[in-house]
Protein backbone atom coordinates (compact mmCIF):
# COMPACT_ATOMS: atom_id res chain seq x y z
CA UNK A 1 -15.58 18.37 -18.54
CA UNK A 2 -13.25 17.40 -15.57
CA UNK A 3 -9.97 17.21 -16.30
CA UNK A 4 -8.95 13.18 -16.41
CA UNK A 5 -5.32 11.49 -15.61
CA UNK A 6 -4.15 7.63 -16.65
CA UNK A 7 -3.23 5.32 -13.63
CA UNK A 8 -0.11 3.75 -14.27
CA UNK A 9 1.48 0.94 -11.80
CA UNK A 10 -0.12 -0.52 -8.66
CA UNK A 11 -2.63 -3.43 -8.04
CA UNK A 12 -3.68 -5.26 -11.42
CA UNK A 13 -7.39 -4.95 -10.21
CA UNK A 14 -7.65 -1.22 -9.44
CA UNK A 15 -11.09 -0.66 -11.13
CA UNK A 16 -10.66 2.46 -13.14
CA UNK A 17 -7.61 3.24 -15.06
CA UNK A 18 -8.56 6.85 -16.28
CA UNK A 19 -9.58 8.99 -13.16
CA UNK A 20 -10.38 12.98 -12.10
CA UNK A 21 -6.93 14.43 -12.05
CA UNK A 22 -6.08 16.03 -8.92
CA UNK A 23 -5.09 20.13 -8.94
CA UNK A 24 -1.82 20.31 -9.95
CA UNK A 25 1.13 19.93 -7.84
CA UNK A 26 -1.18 17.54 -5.87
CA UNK A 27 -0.81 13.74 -5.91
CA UNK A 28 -3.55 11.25 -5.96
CA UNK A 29 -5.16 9.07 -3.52
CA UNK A 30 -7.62 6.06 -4.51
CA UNK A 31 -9.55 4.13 -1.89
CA UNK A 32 -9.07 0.18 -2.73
CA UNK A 33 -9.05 -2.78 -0.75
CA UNK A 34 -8.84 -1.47 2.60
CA UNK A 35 -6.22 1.32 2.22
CA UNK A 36 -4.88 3.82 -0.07
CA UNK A 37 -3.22 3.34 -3.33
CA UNK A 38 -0.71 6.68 -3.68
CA UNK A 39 0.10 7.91 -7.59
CA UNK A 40 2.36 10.40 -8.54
CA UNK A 41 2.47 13.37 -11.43
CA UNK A 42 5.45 12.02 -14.10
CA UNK A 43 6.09 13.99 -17.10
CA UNK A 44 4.63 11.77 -19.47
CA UNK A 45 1.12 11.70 -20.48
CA UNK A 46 -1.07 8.82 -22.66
CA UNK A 47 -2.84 9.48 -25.88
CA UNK A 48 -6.01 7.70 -25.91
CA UNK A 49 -9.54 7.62 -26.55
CA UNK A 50 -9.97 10.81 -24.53
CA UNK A 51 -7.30 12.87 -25.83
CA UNK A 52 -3.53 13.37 -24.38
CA UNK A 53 -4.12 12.64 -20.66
CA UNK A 54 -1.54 13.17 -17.56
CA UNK A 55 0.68 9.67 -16.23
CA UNK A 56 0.04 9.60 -12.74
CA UNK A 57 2.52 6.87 -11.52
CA UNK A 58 2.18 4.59 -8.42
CA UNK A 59 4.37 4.63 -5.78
CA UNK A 60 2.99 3.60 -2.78
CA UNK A 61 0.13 2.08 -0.57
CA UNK A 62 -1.09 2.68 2.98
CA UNK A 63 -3.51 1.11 5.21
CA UNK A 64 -7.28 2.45 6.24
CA UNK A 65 -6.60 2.78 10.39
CA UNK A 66 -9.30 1.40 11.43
C-alpha cells in the first residue's frame, strides 16, 4: 500500500484531501485549477480512518505557463 499524507490549508475545493505522500524530504505538488497548489511536510500528522497519516501544509500556489 502507498504510503498516504493529509492536505491541510489551500483552496476549499481541492478534490482529495488524503493523497500519495511524496519521498521524504520532498514537498508536494497538486495540479488544480490551472496551476500548482505547493504543501509542505509539518511535524504533525492526522489520525483517521487510514491510520496516523503525515500533515502536509499549504503554503503556496503557482501558475501553469502556458
Amino acid at each position: 500500500m502507498a504510503n498516504k499524507a493529509v492536505l491541510e490549508g489551500g483552496p476549499a475545493d481541492l478534490p482529495e484531501r488524503v493523497v500519495t505522500a511524496p519521498a521524504p524530504g520532498e514537498d508536494l505538488k497538486i495540479a488544480h485549477r490551472g496551476g500548482y497548489e505547493h504543501f509542505r511536510a509539518t511535524s504533525r500528522f492526522h489520525e483517521g480512518p487510514q491510520g496516523r497519516l503525515p500533515v502536509f501544509e499549504w503554503w503556496e500556489r503557482t501558475e501553469i505557463a502556458e
